[in-house]
Every structure is written in structure tokens, then in C-alpha cells.
Protein backbone atom coordinates (compact mmCIF):
# COMPACT_ATOMS: atom_id res chain seq x y z
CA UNK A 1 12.74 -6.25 -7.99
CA UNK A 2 14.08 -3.30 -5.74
CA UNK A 3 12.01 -1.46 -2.99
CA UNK A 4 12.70 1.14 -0.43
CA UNK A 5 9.88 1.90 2.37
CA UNK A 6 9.78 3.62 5.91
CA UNK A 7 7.29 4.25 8.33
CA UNK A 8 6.89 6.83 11.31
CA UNK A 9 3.81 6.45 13.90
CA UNK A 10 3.58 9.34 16.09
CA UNK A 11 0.84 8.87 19.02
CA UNK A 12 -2.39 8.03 16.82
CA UNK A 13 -1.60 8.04 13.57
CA UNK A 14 0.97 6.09 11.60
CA UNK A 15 2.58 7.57 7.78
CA UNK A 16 4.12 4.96 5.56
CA UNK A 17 5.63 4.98 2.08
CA UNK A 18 6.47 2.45 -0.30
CA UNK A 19 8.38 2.38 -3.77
CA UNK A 20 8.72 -0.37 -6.11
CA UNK A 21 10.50 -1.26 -9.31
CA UNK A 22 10.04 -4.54 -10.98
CA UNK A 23 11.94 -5.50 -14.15
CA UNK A 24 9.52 -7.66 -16.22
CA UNK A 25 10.84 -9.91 -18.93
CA UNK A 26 8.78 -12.32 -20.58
CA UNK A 27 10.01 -14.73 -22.96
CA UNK A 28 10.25 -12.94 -26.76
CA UNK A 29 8.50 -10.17 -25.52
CA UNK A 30 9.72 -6.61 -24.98
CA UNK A 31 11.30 -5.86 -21.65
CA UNK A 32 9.31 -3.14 -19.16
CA UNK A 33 9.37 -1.78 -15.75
CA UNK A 34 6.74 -1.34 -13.47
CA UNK A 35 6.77 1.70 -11.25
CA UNK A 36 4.58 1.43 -8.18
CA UNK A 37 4.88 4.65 -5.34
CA UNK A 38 2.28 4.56 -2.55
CA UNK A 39 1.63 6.41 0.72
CA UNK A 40 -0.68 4.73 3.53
CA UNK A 41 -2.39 6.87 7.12
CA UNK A 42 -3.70 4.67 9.33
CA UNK A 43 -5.51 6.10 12.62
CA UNK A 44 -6.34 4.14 16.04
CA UNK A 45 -9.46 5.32 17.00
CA UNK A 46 -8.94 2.64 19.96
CA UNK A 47 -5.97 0.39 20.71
CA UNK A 48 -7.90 -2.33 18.92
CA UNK A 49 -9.50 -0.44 16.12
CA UNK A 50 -7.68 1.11 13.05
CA UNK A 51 -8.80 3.19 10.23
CA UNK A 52 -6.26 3.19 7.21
CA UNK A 53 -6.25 4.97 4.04
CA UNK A 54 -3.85 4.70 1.02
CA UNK A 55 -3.15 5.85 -2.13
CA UNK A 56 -0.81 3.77 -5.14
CA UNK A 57 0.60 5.28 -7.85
CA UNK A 58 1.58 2.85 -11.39
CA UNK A 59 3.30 2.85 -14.06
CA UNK A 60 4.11 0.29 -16.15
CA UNK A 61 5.76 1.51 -20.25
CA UNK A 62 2.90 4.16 -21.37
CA UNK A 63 0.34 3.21 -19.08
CA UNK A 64 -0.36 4.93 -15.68
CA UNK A 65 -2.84 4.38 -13.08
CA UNK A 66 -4.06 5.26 -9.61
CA UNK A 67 -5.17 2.90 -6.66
CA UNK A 68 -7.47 4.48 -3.95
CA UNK A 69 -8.20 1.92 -0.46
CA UNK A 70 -9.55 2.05 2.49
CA UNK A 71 -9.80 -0.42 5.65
CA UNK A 72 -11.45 -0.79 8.86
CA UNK A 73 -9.02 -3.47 10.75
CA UNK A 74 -10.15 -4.74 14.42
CA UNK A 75 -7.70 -6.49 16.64
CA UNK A 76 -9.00 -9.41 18.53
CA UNK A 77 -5.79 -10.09 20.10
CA UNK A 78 -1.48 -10.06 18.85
CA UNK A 79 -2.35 -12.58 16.49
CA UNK A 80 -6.32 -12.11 15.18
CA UNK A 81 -8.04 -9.20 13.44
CA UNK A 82 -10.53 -8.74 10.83
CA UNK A 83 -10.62 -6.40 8.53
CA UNK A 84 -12.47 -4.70 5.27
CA UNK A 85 -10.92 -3.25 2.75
CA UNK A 86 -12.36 -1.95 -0.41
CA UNK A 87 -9.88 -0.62 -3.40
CA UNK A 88 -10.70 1.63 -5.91
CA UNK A 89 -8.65 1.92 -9.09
């Protein structure tokens, strides 16, 4: 597997990107890639609560598909939060 990502946060709002490539080889089975691409906002409406969306792209051989999520993440402290998430693909 190789991946390259960076992120920038300017005052509120934070931009991330991600890319992926997996080499997949099963046993007797036909070698493939997956593909994966995906670009993430997130938005403090406080300093302890976050609003993030994000958006995957896939590919794996002939198949393609897209990932939609959003999350609502609240931080208790450095080292608690909650948070809900819901994915759409």
C-alpha cells in the first residue's frame, strides 16, 4: 500500500486530502488495485464542537464508487469526544 495526504486548517475550518493505492493479491486469483481519493471539511462551530463533511472516491478493476459522510464530533476534553457519523455510499 502507498498513500500521500496533507491537511491545511485556516481559523475555522480545516481541508484535508487523502490518496490511496492498495495492490491486492489473493492466492490464484487475478491481481487488482484499489484506488481510493477523498477530500474531508471539517468546521468548529465552538472549540469543542466540529462539523465534518467528506467525500471518497473508489476504484477497484471496472468497478467505481462514491462515499458521502458526515459527523457531528464533541470534545469532552484532549482525550474524550463523541461523535456520529453516518456514511452514504
Amino acid at each position: 500500500s502507498v498513500g500521500a495526504g496533507a491537511a491545511y486548517k485556516f481559523e475555522k475550518v480545516a481541508l484535508s486530502g487523502l490518496y490511496t493505492n492498495t495492490r491486492l493479491e489473493p492466492k490464484g486469483g487475478t491481481v487488482e488495485t484499489l484506488h481510493n481519493a477523498s477530500l474531508t471539511v471539517a468546521y468548529w462551530l465552538t472549540p469543542n464542537l466540529i462539523l465534518a463533511s467528506g467525500y471518497t472516491y473508489s476504484k477497484l478493476g471496472d468497478y467505481r464508487w462514491n462515499t458521502f459522510n458526515g459527523a457531528v464530533d464533541y470534545l469532552f476534553s484532549k482525550r474524550t469526544d463523541v461523535y456520529f457519523m453516518a456514511n452514504f455510499q
